[in-house]
ModelCIF file with pLDDT and N, C-alpha, C, O atoms, coordinates in Angstrom:
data_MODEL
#
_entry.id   MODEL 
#
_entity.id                         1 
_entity.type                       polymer 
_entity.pdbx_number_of_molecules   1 
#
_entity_poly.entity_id                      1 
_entity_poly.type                           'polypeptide(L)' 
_entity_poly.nstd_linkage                   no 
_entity_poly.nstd_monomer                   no 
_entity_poly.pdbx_seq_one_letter_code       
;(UNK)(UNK)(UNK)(UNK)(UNK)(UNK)(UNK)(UNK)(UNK)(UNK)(UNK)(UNK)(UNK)(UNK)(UNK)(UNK)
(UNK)(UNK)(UNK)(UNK)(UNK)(UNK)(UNK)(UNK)(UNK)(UNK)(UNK)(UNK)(UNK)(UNK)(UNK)(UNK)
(UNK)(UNK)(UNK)(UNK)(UNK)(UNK)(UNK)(UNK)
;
_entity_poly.pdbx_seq_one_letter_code_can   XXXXXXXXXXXXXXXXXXXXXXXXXXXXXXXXXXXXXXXX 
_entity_poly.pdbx_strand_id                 A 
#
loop_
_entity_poly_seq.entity_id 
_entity_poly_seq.num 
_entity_poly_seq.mon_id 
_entity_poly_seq.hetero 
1 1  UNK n 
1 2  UNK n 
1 3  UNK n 
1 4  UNK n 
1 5  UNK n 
1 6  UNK n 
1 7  UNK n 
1 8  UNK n 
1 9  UNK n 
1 10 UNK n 
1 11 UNK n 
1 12 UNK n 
1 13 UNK n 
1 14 UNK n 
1 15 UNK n 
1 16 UNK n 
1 17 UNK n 
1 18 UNK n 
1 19 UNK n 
1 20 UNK n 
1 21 UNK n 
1 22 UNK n 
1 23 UNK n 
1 24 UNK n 
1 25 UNK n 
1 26 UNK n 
1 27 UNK n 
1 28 UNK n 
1 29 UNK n 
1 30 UNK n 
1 31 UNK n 
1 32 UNK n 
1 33 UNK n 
1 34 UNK n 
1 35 UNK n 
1 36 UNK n 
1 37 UNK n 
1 38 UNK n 
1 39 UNK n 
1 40 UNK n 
#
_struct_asym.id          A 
_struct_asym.entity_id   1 
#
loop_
_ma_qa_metric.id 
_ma_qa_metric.mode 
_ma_qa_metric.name 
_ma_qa_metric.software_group_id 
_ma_qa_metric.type 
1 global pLDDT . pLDDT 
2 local  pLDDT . pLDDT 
#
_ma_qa_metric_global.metric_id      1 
_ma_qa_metric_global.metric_value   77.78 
_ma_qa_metric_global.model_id       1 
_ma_qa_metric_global.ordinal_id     1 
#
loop_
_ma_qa_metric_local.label_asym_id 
_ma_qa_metric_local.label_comp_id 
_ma_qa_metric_local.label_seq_id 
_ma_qa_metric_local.metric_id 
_ma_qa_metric_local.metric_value 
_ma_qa_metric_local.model_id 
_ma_qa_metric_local.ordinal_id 
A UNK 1  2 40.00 1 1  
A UNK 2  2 42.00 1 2  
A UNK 3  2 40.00 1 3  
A UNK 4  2 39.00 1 4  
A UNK 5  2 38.00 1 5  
A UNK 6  2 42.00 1 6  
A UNK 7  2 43.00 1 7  
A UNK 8  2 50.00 1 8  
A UNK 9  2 55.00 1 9  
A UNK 10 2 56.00 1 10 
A UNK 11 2 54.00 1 11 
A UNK 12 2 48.00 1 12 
A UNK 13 2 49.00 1 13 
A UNK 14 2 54.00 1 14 
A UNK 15 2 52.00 1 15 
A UNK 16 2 75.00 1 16 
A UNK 17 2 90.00 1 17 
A UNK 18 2 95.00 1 18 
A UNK 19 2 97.00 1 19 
A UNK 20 2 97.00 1 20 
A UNK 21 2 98.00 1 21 
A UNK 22 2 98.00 1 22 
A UNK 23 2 98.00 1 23 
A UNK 24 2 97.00 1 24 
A UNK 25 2 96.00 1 25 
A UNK 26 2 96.00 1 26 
A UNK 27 2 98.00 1 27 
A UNK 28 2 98.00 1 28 
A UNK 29 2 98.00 1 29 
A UNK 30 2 98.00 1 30 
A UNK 31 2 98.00 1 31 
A UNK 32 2 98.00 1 32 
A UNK 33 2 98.00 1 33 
A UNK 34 2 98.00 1 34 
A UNK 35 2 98.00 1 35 
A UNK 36 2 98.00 1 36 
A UNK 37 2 98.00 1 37 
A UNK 38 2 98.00 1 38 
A UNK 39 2 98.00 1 39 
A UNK 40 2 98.00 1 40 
#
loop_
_atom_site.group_PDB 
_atom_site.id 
_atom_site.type_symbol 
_atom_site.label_atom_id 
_atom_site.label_alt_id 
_atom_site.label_comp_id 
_atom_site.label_asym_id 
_atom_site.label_entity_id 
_atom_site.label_seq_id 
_atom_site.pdbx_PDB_ins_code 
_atom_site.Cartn_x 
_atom_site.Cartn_y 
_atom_site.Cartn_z 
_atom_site.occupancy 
_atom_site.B_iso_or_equiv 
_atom_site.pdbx_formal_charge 
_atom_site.auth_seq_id 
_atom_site.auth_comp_id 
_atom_site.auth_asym_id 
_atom_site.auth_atom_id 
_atom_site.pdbx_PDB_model_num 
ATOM 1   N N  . UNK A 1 1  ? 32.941 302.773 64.477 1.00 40.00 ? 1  UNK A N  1 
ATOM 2   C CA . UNK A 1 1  ? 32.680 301.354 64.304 1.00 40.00 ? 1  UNK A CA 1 
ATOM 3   C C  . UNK A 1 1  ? 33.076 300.969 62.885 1.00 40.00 ? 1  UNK A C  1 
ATOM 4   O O  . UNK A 1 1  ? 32.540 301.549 61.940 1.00 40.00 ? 1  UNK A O  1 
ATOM 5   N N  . UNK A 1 2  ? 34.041 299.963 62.676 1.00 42.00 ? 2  UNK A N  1 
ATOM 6   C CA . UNK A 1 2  ? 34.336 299.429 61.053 1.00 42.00 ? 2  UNK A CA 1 
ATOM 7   C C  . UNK A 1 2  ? 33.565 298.933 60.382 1.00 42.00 ? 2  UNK A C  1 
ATOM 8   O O  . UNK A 1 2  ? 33.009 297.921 60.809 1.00 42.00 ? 2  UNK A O  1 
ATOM 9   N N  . UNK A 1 3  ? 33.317 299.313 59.413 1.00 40.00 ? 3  UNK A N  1 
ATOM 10  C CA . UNK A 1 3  ? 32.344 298.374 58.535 1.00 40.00 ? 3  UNK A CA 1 
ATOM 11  C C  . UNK A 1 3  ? 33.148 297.139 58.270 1.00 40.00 ? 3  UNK A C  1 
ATOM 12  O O  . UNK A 1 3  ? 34.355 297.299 58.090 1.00 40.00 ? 3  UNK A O  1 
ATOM 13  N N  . UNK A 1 4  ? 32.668 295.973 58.221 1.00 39.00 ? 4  UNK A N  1 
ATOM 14  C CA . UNK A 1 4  ? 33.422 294.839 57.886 1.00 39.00 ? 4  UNK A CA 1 
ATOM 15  C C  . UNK A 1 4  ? 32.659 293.749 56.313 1.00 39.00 ? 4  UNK A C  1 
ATOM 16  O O  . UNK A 1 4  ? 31.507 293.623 55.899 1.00 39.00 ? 4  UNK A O  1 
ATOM 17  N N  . UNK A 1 5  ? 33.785 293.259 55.927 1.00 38.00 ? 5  UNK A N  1 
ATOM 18  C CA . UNK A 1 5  ? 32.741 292.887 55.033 1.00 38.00 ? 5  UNK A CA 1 
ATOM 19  C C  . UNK A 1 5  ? 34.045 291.731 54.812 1.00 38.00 ? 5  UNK A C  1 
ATOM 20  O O  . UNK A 1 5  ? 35.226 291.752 55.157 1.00 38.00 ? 5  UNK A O  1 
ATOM 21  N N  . UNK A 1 6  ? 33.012 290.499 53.890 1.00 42.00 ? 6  UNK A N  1 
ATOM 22  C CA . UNK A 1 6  ? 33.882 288.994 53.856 1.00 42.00 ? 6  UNK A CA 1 
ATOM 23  C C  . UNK A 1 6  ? 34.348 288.990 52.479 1.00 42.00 ? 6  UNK A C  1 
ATOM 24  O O  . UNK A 1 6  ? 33.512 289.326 51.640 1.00 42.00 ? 6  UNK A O  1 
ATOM 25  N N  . UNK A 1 7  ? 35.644 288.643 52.030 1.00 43.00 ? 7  UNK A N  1 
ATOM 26  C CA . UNK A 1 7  ? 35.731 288.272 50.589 1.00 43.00 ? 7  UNK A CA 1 
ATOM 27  C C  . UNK A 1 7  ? 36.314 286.936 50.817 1.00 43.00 ? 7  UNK A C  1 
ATOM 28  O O  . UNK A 1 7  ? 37.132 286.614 51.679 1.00 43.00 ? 7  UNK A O  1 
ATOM 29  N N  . UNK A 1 8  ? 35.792 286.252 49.957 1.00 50.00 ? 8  UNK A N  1 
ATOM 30  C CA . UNK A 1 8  ? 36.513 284.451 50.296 1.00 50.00 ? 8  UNK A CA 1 
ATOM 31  C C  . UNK A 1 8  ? 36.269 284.078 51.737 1.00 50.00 ? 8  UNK A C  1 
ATOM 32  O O  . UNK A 1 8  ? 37.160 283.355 52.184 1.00 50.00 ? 8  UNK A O  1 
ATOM 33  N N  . UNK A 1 9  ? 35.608 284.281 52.317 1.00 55.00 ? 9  UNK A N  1 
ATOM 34  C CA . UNK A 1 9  ? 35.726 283.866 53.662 1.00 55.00 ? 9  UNK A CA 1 
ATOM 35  C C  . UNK A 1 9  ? 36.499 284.627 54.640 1.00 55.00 ? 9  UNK A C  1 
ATOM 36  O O  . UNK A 1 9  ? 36.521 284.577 55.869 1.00 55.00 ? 9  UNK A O  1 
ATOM 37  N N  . UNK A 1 10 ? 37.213 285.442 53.675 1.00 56.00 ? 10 UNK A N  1 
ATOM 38  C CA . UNK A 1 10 ? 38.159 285.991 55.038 1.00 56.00 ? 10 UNK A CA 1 
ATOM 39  C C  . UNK A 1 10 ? 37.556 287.802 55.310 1.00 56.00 ? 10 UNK A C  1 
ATOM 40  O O  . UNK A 1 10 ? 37.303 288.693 54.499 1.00 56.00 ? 10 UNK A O  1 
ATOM 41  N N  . UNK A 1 11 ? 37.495 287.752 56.970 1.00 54.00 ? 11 UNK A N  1 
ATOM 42  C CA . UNK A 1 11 ? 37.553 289.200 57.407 1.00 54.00 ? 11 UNK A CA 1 
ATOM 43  C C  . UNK A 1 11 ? 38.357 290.273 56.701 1.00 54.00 ? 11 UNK A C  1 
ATOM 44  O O  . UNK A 1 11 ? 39.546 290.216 56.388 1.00 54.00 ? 11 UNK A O  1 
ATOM 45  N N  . UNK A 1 12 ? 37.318 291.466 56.466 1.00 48.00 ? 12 UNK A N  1 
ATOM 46  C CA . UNK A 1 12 ? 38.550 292.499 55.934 1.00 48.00 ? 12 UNK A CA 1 
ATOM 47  C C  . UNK A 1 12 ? 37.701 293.350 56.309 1.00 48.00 ? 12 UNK A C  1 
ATOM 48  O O  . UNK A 1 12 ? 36.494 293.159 56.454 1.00 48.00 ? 12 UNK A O  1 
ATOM 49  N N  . UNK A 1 13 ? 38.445 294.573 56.524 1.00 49.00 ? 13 UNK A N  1 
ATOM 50  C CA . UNK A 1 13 ? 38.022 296.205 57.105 1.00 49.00 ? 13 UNK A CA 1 
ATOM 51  C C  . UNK A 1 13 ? 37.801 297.135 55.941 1.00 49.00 ? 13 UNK A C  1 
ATOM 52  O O  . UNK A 1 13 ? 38.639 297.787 55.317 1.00 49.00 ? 13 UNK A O  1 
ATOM 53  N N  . UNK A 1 14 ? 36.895 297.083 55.829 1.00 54.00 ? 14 UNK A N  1 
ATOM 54  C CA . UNK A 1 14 ? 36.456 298.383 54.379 1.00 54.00 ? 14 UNK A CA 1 
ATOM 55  C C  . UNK A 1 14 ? 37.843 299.706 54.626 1.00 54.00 ? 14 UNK A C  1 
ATOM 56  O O  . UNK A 1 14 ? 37.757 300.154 55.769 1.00 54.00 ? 14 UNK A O  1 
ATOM 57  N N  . UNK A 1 15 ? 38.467 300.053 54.193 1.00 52.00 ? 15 UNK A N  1 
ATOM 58  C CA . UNK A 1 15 ? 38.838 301.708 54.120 1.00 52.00 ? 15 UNK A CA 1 
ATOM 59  C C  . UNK A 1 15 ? 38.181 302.442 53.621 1.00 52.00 ? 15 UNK A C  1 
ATOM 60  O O  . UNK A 1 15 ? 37.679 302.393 52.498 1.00 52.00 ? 15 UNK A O  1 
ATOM 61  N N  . UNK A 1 16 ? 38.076 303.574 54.773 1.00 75.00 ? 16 UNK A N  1 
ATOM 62  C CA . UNK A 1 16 ? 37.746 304.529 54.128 1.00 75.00 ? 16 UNK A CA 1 
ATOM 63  C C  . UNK A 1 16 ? 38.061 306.158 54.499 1.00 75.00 ? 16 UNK A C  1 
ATOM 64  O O  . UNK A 1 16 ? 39.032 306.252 55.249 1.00 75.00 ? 16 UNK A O  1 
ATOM 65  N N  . UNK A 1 17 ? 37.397 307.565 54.103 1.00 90.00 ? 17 UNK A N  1 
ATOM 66  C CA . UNK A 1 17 ? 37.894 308.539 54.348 1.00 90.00 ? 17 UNK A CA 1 
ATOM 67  C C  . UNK A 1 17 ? 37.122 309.442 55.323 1.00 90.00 ? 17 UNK A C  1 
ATOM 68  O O  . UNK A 1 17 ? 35.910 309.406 55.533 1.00 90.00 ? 17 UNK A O  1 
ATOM 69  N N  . UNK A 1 18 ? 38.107 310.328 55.929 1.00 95.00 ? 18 UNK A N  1 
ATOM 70  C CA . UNK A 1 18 ? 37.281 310.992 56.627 1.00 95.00 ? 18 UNK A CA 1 
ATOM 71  C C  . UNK A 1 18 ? 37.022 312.391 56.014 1.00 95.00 ? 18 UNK A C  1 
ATOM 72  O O  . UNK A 1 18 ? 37.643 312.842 55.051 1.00 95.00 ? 18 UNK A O  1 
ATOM 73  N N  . UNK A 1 19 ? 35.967 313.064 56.729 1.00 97.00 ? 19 UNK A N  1 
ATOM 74  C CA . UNK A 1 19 ? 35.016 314.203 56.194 1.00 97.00 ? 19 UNK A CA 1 
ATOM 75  C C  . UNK A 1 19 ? 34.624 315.050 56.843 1.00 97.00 ? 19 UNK A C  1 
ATOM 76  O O  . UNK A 1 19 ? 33.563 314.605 57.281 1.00 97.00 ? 19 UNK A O  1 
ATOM 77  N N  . UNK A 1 20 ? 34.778 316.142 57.274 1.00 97.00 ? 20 UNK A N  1 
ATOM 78  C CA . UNK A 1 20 ? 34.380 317.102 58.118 1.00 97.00 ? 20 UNK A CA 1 
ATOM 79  C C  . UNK A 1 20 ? 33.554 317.881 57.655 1.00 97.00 ? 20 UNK A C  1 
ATOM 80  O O  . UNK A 1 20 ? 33.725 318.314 56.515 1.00 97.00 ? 20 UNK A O  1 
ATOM 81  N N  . UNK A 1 21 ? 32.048 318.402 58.684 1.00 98.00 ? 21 UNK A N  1 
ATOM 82  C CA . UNK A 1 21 ? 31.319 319.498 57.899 1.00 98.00 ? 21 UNK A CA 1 
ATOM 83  C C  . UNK A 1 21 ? 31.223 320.514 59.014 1.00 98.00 ? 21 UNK A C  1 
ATOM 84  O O  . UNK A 1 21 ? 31.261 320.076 60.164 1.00 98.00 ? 21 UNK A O  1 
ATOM 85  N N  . UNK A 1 22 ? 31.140 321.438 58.877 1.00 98.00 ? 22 UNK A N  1 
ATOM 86  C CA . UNK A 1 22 ? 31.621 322.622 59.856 1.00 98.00 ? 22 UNK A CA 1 
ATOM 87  C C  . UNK A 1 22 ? 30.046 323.660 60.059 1.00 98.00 ? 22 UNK A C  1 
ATOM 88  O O  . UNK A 1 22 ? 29.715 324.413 59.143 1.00 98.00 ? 22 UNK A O  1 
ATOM 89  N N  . UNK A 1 23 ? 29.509 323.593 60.881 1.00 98.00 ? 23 UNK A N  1 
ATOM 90  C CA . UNK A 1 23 ? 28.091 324.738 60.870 1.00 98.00 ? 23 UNK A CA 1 
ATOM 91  C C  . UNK A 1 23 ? 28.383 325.930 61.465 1.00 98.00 ? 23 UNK A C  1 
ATOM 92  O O  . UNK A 1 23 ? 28.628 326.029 62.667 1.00 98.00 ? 23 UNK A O  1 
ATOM 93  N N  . UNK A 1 24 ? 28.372 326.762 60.760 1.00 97.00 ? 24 UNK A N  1 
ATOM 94  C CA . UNK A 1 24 ? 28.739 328.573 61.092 1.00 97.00 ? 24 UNK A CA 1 
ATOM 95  C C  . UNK A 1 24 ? 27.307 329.216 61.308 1.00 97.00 ? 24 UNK A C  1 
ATOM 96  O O  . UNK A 1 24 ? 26.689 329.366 60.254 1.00 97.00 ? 24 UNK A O  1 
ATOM 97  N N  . UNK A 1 25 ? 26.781 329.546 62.231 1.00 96.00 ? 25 UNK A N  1 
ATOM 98  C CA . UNK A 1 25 ? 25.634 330.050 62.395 1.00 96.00 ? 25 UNK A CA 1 
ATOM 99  C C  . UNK A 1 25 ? 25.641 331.292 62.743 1.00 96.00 ? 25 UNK A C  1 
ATOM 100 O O  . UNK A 1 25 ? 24.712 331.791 63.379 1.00 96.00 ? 25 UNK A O  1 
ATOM 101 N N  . UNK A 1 26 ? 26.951 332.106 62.275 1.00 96.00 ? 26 UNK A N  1 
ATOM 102 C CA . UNK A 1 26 ? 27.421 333.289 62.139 1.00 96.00 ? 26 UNK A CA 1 
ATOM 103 C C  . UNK A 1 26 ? 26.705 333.812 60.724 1.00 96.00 ? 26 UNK A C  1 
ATOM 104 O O  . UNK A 1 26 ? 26.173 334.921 60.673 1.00 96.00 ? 26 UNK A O  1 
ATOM 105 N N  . UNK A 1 27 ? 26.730 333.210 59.966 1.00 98.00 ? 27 UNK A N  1 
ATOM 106 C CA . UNK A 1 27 ? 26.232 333.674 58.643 1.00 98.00 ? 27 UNK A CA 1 
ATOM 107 C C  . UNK A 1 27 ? 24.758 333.135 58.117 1.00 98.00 ? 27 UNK A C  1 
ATOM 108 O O  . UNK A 1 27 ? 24.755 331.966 57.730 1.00 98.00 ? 27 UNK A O  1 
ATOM 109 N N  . UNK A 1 28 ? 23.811 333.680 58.074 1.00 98.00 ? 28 UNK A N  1 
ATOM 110 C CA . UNK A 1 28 ? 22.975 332.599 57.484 1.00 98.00 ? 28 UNK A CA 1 
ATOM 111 C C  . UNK A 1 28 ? 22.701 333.704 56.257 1.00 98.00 ? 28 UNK A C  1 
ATOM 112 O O  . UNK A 1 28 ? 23.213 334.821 56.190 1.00 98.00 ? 28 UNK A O  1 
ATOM 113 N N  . UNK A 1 29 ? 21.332 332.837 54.863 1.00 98.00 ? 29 UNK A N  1 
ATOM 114 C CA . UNK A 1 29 ? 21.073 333.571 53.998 1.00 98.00 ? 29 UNK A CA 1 
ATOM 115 C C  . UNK A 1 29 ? 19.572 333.119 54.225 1.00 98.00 ? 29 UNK A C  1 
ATOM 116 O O  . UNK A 1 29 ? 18.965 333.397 55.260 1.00 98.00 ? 29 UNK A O  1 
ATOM 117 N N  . UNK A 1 30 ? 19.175 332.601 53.470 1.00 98.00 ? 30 UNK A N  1 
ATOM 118 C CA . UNK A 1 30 ? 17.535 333.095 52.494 1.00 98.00 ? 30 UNK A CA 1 
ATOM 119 C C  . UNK A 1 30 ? 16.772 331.923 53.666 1.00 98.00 ? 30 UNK A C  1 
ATOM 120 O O  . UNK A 1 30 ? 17.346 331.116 54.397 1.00 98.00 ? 30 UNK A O  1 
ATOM 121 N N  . UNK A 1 31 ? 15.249 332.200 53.509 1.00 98.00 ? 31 UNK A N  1 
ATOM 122 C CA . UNK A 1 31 ? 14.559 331.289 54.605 1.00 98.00 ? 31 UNK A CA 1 
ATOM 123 C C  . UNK A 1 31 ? 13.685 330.958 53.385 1.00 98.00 ? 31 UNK A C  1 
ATOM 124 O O  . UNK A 1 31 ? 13.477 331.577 52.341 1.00 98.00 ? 31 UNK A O  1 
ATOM 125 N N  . UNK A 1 32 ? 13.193 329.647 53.909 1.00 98.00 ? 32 UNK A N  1 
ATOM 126 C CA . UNK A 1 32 ? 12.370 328.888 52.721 1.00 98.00 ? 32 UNK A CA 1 
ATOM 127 C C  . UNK A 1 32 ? 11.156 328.734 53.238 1.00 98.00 ? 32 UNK A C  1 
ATOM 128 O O  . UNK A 1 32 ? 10.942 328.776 54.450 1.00 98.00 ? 32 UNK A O  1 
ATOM 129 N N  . UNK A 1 33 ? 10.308 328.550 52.393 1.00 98.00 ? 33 UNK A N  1 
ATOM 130 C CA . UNK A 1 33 ? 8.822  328.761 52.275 1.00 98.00 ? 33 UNK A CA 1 
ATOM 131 C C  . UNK A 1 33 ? 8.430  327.326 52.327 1.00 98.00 ? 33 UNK A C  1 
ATOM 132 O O  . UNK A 1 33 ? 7.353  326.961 52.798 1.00 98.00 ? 33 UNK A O  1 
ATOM 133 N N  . UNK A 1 34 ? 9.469  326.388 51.754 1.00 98.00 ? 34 UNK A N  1 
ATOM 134 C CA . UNK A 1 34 ? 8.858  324.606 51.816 1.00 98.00 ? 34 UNK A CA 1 
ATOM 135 C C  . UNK A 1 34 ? 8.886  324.039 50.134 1.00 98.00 ? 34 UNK A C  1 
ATOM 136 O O  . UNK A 1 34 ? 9.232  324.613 49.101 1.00 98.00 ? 34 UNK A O  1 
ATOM 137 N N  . UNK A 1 35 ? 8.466  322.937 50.341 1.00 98.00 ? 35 UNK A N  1 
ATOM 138 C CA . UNK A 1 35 ? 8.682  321.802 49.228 1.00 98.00 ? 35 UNK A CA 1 
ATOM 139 C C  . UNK A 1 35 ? 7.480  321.385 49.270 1.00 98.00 ? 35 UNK A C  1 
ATOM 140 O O  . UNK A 1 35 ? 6.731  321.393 50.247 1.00 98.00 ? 35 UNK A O  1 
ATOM 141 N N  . UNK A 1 36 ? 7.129  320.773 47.530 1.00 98.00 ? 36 UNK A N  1 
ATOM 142 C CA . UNK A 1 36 ? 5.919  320.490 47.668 1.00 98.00 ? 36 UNK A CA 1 
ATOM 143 C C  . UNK A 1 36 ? 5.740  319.564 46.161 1.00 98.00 ? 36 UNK A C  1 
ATOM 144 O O  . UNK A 1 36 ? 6.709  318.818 46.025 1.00 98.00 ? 36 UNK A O  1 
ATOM 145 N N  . UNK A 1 37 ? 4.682  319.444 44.962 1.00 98.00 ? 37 UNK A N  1 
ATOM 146 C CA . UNK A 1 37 ? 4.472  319.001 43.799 1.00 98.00 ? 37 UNK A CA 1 
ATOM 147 C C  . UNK A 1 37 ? 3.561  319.361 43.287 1.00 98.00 ? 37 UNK A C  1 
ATOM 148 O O  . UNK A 1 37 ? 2.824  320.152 43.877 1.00 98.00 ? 37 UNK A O  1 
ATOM 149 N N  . UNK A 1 38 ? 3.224  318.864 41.836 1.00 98.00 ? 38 UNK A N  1 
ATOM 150 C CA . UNK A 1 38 ? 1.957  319.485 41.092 1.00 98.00 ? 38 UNK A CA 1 
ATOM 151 C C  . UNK A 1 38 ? 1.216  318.445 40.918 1.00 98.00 ? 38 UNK A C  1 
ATOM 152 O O  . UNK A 1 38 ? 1.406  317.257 40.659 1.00 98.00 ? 38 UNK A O  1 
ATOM 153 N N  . UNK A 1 39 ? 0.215  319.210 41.135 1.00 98.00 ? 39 UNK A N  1 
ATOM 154 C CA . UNK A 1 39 ? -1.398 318.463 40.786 1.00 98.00 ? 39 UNK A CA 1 
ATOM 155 C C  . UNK A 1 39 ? -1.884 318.885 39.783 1.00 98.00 ? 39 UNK A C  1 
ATOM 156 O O  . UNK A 1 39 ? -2.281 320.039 39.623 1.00 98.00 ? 39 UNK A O  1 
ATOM 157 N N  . UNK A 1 40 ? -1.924 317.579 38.604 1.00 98.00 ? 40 UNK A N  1 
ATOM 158 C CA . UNK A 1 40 ? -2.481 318.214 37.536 1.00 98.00 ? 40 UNK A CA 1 
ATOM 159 C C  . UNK A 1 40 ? -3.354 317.086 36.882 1.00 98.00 ? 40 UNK A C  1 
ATOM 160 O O  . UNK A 1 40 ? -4.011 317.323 35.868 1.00 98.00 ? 40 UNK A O  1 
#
């Protein structure tokens, strides 16, 4: 879907790029314990 956006009144089509992200679940590493903050 294009993002569209107006300059002066007139229609125009944003450009932009494309991006690929690739998930290999052949390899994994470290397992996490979680996220959190301090109480102080």
């Amino acid at each position: 879907l294009p993002v569209v956006m107006r300059t002066n009144g007139r229609r125009v089509v944003r450009a932009t790029r494309e991006v690929t992200v690739t998930v290999n679940r052949g390899r994994k590493f470290q397992r996490v314990v979680g996220f959190g903050g301090a109480f102080t």
